[in-house]
Protein backbone atom coordinates (compact mmCIF):
# COMPACT_ATOMS: atom_id res chain seq x y z
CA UNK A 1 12.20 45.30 5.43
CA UNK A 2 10.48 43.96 8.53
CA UNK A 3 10.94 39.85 8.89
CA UNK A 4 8.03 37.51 9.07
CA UNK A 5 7.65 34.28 10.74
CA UNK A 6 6.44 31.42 8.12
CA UNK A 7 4.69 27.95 8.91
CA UNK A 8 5.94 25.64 6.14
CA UNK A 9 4.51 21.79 5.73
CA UNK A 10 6.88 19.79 3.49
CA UNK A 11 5.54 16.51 2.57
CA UNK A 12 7.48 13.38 1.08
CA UNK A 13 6.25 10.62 -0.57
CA UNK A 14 7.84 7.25 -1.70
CA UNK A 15 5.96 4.44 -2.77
CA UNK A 16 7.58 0.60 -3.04
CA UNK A 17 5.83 -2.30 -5.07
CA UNK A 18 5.57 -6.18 -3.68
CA UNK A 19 4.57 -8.99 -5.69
CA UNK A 20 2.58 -11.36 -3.42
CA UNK A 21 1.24 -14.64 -3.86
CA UNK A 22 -2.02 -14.94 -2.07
CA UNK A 23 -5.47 -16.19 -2.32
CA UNK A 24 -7.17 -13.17 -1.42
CA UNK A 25 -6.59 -9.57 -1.39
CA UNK A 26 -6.75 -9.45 2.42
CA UNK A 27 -3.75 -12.38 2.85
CA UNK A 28 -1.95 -10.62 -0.24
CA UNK A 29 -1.67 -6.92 2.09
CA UNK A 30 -1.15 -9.03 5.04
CA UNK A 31 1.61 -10.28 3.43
CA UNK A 32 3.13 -7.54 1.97
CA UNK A 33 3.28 -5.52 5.22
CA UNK A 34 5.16 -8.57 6.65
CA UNK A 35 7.63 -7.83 3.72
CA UNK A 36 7.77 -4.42 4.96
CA UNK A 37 8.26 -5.26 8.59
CA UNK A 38 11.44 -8.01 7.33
CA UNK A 39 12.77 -4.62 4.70
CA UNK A 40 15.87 -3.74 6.93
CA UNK A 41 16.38 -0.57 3.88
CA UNK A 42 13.14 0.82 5.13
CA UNK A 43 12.84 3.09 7.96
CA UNK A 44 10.68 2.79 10.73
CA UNK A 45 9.18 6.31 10.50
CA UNK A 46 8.11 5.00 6.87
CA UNK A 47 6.69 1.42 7.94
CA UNK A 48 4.55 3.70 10.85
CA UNK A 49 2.98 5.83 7.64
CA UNK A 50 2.66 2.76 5.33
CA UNK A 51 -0.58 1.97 3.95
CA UNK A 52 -2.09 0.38 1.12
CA UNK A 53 -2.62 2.46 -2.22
CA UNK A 54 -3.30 -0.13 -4.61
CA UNK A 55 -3.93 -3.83 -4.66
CA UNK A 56 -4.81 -5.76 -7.78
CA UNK A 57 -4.45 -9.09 -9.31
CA UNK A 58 -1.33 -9.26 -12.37
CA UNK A 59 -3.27 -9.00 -15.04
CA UNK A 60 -6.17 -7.47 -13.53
CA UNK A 61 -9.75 -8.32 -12.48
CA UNK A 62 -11.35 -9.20 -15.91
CA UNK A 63 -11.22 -12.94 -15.36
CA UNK A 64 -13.62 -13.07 -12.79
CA UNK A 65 -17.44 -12.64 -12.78
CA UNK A 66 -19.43 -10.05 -11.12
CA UNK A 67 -19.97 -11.86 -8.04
CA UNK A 68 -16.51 -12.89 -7.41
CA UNK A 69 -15.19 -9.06 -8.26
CA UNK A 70 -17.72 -7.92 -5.39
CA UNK A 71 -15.60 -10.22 -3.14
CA UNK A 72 -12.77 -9.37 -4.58
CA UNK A 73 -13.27 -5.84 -3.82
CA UNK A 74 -14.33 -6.30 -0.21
CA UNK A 75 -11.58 -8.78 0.71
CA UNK A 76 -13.52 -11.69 0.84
C-alpha cells in the first residue's frame, strides 16, 4: 500500500473565568485582560489568542431597562 501525505489542523481550546468589579462592560474586559497579563500560569501563546467570549453582569441583565441594556450591550 502506497503512503499518502496528510495535512492535519488540531485545534485546542481552554477557556478561564474572572470575576471583575467594574462599572461598565468595557472597564470590566479591560480589566480582566490585565488579570490575564499579571496570570504567571498562563502562557504567552494563550494571552496572544485571548479574546472575549462572554461578558455579563452576576445575575444577569434583567435589572436594567431597555435603554440602559442598549448601553450595556455597546459598552457604553
Amino acid at each position: 500500500m502506497k503512503t499518502k501525505t496528510y495535512e492535519i489542523e488540531i485545534a485546542s481550546t481552554t477557556y478561564r473565568t474572572y470575576y471583575i468589579d467594574a462599572e461598565s462592560p468595557k472597564e470590566a474586559q479591560t480589566r480582566a485582560f490585565e488579570e490575564v497579563d499579571a496570570d504567571w500560569e498562563i502562557s504567552k501563546a494563550w494571552k496572544q489568542n485571548a479574546e472575549v467570549v462572554f461578558c455579563e453582569p452576576q445575575g444577569g441583565t434583567s435589572d436594567m431597562s431597555n435603554e440602559e441594556f442598549g448601553k450595556y450591550i455597546r459598552g457604553e
